[in-house]
PDB file of N, CA and C in Angstrom:
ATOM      1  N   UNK A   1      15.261  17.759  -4.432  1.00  0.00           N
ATOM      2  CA  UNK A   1      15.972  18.898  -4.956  1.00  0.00           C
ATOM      3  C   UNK A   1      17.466  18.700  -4.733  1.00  0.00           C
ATOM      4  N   UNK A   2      18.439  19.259  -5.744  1.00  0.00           N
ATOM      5  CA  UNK A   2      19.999  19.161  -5.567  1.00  0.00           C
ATOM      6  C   UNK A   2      19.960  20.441  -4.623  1.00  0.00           C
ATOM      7  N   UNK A   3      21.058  20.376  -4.071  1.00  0.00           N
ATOM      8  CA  UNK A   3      21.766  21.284  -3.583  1.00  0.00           C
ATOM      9  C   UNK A   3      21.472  22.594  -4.086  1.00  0.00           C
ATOM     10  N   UNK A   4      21.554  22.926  -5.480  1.00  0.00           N
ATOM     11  CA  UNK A   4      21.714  24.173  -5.944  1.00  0.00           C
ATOM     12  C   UNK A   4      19.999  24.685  -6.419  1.00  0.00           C
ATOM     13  N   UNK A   5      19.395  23.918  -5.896  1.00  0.00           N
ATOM     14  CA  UNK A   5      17.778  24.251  -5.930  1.00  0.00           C
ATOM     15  C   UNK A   5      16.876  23.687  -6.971  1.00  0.00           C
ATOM     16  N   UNK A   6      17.963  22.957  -7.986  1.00  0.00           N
ATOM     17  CA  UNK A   6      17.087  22.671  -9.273  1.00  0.00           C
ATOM     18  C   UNK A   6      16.575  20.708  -8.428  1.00  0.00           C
ATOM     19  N   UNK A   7      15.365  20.692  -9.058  1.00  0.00           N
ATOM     20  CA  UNK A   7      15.253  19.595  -8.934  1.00  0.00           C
ATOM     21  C   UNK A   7      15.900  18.074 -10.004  1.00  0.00           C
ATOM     22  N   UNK A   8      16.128  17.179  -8.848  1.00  0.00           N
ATOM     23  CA  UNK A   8      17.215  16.271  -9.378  1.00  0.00           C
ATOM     24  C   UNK A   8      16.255  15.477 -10.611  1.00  0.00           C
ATOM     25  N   UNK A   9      16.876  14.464 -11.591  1.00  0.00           N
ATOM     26  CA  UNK A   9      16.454  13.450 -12.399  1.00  0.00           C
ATOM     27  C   UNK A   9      16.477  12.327 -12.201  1.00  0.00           C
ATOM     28  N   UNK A  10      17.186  11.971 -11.158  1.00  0.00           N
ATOM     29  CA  UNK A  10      17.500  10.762 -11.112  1.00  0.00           C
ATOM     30  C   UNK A  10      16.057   9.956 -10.639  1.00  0.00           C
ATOM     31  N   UNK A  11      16.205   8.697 -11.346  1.00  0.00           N
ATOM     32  CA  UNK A  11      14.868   7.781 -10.924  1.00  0.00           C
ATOM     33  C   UNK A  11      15.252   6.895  -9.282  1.00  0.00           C
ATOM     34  N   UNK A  12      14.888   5.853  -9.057  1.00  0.00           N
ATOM     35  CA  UNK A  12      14.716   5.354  -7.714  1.00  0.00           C
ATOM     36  C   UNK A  12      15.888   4.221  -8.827  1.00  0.00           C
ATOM     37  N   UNK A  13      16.176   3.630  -9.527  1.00  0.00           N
ATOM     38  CA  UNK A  13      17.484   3.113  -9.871  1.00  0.00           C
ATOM     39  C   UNK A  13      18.898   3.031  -9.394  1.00  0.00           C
ATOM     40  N   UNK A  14      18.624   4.618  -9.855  1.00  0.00           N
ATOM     41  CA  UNK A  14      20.322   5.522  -9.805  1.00  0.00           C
ATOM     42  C   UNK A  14      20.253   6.082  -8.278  1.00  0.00           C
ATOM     43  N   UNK A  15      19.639   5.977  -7.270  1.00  0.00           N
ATOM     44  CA  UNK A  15      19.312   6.165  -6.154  1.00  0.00           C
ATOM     45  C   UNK A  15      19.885   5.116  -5.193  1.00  0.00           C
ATOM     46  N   UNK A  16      21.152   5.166  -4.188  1.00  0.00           N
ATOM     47  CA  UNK A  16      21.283   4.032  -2.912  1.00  0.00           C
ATOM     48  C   UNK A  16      20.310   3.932  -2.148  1.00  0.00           C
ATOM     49  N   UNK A  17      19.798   2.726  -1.827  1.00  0.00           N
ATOM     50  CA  UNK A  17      18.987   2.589  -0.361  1.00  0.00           C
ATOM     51  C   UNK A  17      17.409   3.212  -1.172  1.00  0.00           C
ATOM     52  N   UNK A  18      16.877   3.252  -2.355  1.00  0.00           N
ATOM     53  CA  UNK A  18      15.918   4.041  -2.691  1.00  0.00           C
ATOM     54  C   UNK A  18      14.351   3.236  -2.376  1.00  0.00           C
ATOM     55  N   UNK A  19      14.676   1.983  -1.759  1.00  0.00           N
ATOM     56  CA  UNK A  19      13.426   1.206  -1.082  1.00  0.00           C
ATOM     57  C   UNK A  19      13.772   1.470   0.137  1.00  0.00           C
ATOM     58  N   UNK A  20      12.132   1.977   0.815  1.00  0.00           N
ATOM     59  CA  UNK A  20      12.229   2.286   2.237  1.00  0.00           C
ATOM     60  C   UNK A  20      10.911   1.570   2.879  1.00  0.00           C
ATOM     61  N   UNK A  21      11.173   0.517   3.992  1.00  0.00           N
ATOM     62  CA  UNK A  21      10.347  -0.370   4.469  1.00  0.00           C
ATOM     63  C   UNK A  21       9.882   0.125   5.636  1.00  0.00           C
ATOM     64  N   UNK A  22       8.581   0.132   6.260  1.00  0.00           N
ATOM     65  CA  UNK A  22       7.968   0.327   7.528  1.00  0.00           C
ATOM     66  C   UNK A  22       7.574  -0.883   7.947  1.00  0.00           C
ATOM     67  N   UNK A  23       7.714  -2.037   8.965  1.00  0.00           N
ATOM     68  CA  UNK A  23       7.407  -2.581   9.361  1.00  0.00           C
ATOM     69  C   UNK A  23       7.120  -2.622  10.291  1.00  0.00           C
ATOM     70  N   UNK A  24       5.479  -3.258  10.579  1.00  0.00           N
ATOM     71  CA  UNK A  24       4.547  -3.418  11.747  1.00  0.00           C
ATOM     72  C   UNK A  24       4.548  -4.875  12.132  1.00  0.00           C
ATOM     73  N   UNK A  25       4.775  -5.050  13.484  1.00  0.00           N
ATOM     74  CA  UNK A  25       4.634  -6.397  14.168  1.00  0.00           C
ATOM     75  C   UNK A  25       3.486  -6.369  15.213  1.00  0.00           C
ATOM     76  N   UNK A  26       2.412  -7.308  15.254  1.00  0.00           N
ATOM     77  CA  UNK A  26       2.159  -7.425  16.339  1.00  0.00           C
ATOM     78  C   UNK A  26       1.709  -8.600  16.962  1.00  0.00           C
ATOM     79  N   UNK A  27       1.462  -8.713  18.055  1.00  0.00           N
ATOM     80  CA  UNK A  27       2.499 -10.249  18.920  1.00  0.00           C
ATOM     81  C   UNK A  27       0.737 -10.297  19.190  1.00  0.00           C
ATOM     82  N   UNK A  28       0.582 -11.232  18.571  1.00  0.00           N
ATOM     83  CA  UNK A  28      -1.022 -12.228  18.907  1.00  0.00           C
ATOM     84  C   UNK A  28      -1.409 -12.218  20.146  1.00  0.00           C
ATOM     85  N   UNK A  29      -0.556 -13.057  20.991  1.00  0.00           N
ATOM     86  CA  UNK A  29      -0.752 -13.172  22.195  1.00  0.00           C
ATOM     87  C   UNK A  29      -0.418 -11.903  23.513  1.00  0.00           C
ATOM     88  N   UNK A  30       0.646 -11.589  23.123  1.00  0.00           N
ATOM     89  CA  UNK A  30       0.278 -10.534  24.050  1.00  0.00           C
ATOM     90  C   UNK A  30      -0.114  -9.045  23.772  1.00  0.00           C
ATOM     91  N   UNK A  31      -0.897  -8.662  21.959  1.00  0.00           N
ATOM     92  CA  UNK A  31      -1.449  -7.464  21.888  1.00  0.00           C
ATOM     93  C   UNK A  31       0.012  -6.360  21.637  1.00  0.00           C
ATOM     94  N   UNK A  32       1.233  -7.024  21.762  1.00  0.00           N
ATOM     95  CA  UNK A  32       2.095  -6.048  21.786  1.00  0.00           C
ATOM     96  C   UNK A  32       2.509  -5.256  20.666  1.00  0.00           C
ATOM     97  N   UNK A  33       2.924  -3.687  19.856  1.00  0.00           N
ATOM     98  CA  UNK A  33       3.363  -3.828  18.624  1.00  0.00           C
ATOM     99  C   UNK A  33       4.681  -3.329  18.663  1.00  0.00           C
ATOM    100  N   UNK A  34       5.046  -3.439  17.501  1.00  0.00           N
ATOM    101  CA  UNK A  34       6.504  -2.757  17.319  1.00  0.00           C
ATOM    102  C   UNK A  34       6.559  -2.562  15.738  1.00  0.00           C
ATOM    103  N   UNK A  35       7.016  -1.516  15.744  1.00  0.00           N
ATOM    104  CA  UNK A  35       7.495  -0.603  14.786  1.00  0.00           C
ATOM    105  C   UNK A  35       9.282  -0.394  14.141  1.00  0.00           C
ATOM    106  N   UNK A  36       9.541  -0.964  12.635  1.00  0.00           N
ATOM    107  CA  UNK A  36      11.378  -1.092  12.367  1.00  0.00           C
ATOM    108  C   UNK A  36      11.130  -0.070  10.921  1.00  0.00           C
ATOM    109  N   UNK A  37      11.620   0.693  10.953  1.00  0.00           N
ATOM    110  CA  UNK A  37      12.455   1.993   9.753  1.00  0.00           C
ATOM    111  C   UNK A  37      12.192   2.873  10.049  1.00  0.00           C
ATOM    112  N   UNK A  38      12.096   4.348   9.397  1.00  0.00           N
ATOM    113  CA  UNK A  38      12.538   5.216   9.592  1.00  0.00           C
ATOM    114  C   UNK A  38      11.601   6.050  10.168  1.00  0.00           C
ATOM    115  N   UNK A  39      10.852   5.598  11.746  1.00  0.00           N
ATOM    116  CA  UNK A  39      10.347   6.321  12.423  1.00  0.00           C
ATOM    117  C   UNK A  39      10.635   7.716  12.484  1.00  0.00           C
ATOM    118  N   UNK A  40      11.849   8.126  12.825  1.00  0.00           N
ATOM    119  CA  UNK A  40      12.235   9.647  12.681  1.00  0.00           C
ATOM    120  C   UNK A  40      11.306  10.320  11.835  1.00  0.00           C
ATOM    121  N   UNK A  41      11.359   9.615  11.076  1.00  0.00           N
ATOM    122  CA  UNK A  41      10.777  10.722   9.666  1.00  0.00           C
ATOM    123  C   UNK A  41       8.874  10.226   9.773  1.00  0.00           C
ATOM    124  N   UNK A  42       8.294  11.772  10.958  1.00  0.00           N
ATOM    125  CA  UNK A  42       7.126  11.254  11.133  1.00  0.00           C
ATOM    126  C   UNK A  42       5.980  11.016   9.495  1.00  0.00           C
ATOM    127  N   UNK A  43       6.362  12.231   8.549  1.00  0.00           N
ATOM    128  CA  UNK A  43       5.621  12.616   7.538  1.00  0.00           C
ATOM    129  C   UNK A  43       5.969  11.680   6.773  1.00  0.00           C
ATOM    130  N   UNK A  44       6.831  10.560   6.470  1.00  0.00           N
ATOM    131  CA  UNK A  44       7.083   9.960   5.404  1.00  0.00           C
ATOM    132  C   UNK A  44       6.384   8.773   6.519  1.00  0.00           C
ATOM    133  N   UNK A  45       6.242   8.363   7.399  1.00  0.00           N
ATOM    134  CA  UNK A  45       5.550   6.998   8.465  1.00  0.00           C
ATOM    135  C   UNK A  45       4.437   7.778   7.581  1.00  0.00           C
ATOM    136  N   UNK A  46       4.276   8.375   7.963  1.00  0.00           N
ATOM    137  CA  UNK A  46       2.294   8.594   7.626  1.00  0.00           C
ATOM    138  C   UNK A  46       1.762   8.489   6.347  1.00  0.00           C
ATOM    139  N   UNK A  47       2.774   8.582   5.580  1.00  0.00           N
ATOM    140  CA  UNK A  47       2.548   8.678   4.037  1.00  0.00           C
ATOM    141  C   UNK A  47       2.622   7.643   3.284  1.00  0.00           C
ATOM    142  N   UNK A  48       3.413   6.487   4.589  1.00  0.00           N
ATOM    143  CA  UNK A  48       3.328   4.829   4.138  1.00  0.00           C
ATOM    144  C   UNK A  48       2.330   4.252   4.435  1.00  0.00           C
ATOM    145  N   UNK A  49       1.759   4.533   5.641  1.00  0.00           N
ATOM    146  CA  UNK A  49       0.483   4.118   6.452  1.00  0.00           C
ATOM    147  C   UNK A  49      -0.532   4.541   5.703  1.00  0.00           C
ATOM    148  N   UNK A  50      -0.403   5.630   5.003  1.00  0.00           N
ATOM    149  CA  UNK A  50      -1.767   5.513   4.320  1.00  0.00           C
ATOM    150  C   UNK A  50      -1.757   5.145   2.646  1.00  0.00           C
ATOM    151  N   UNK A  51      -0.896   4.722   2.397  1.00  0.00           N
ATOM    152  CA  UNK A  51      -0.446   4.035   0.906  1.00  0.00           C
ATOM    153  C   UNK A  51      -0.821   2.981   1.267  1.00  0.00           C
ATOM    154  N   UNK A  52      -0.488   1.956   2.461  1.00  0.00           N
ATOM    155  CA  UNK A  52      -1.018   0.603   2.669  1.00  0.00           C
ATOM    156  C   UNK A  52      -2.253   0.794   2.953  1.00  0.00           C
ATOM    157  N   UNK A  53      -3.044   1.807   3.442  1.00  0.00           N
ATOM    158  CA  UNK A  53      -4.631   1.513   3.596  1.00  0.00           C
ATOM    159  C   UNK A  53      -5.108   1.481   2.488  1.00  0.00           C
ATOM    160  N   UNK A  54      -4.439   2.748   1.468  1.00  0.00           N
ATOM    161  CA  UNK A  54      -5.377   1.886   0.570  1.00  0.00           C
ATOM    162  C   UNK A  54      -4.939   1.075  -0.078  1.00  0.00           C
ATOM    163  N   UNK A  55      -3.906   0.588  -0.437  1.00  0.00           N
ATOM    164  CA  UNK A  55      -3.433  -0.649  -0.910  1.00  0.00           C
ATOM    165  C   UNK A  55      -4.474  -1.899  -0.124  1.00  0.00           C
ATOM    166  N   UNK A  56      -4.357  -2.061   0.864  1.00  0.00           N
ATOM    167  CA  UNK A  56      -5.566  -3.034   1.462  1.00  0.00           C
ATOM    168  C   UNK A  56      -6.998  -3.134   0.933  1.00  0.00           C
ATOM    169  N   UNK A  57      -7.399  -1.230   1.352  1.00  0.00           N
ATOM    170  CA  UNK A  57      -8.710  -1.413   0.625  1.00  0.00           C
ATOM    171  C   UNK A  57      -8.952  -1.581  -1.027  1.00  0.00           C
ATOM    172  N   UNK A  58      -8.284  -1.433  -1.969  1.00  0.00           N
ATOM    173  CA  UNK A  58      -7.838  -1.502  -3.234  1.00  0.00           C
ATOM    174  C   UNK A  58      -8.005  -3.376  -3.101  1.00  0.00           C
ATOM    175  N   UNK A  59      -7.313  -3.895  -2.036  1.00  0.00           N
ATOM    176  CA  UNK A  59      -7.517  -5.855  -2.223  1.00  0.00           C
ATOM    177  C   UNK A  59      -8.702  -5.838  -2.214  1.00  0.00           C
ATOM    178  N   UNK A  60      -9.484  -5.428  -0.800  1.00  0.00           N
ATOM    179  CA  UNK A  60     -10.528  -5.870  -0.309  1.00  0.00           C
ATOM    180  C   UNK A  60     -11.819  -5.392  -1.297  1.00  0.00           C
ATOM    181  N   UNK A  61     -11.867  -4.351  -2.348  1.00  0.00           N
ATOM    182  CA  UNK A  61     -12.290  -3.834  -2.925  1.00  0.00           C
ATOM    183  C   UNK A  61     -12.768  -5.265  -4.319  1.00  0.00           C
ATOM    184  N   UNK A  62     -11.558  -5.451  -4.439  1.00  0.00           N
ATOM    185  CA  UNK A  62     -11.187  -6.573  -5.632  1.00  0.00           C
ATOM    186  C   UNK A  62     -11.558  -7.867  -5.347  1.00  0.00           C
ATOM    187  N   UNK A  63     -11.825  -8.259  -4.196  1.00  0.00           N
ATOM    188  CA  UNK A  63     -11.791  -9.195  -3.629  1.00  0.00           C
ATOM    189  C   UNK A  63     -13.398  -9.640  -3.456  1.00  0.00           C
ATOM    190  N   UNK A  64     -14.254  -8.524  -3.358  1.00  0.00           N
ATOM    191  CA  UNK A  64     -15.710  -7.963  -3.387  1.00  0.00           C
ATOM    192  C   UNK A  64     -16.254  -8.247  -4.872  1.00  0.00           C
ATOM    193  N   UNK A  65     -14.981  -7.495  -5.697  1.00  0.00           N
ATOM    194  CA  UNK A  65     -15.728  -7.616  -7.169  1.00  0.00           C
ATOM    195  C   UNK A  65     -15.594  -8.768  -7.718  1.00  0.00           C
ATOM    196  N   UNK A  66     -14.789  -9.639  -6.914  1.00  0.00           N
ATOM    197  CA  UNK A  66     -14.316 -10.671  -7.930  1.00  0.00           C
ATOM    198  C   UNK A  66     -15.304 -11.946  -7.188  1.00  0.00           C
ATOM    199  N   UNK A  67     -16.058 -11.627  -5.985  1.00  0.00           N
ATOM    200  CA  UNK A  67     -16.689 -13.250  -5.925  1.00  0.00           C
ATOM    201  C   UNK A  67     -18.549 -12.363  -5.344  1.00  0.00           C
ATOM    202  N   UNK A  68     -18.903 -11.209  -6.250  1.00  0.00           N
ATOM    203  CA  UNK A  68     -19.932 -10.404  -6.611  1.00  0.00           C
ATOM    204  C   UNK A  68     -21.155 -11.851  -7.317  1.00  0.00           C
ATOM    205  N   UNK A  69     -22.139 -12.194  -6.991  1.00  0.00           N
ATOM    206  CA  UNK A  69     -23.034 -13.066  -7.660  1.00  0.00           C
ATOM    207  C   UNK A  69     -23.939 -11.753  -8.916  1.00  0.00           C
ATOM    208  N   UNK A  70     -23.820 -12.705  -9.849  1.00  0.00           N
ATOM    209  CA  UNK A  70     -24.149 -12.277 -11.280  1.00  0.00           C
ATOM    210  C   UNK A  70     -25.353 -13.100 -11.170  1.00  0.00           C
ATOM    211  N   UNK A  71     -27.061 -12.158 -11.242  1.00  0.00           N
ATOM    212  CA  UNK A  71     -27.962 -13.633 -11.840  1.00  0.00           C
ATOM    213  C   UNK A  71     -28.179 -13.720 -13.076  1.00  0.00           C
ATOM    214  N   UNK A  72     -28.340 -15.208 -13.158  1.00  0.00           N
ATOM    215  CA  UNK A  72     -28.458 -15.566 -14.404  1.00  0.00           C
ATOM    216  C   UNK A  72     -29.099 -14.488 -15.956  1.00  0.00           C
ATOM    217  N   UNK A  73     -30.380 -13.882 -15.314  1.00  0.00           N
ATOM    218  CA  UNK A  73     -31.059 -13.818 -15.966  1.00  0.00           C
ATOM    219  C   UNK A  73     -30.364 -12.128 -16.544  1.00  0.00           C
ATOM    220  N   UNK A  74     -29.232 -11.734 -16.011  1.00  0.00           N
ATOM    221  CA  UNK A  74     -28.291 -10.736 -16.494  1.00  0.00           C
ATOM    222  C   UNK A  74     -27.540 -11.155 -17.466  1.00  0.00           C
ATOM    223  N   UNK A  75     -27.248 -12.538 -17.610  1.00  0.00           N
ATOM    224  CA  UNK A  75     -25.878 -12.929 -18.408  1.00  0.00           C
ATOM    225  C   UNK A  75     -26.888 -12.787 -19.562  1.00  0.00           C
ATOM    226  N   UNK A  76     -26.464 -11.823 -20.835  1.00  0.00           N
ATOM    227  CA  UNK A  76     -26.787 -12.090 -22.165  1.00  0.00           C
ATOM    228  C   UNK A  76     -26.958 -13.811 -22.316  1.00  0.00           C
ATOM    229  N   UNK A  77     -25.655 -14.715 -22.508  1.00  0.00           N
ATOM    230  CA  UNK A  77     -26.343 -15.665 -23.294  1.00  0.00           C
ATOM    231  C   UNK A  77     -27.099 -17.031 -22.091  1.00  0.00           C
ATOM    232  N   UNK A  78     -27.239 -16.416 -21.152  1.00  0.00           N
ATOM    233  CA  UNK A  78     -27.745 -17.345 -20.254  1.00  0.00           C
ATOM    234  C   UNK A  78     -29.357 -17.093 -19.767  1.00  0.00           C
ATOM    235  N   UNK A  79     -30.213 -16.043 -20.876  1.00  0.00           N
ATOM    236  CA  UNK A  79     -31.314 -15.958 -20.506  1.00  0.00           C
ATOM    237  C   UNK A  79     -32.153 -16.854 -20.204  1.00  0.00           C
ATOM    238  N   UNK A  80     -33.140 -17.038 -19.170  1.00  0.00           N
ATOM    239  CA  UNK A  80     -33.628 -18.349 -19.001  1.00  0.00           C
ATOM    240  C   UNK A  80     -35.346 -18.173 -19.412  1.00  0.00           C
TER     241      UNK A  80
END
């Protein structure tokens, strides 16, 4: 929203800084994590965290369909 209550037009273009990164580290060996952007802002962390879950499950989903065994005797021209 602008200032004066109307909501703005502008796209993520015409916007400075309009990519916002959460990055998660965590250290193999010693289990440790750490967390870089805009922690402050708890509701927008949470709203990334769960855009990447399902972004993950959305791979893992695809990833299922794409090496799925087909039998033969389904494929139209491969009836046996």
């Amino acid at each position: 929203m602008e200032g004066n209550g109307n909501p703005t037009t502008k796209n993520a273009a015409q916007v400075p800084n309009a990519t916002i990164q959460l990055l998660i580290t965590l250290d193999r060996v010693t289990g440790a994590v750490s967390v870089q952007g805009p922690v402050q802002d708890l509701l927008l962390c949470y709203g990334l965290l769960e855009a990447a879950k399902d972004n993950c499950r959305e791979f893992v989903r695809q990833q299922a369909a794409n090496n799925r065994i087909v039998p033969a005797a389904n494929i139209p021209n491969l009836r046996m």
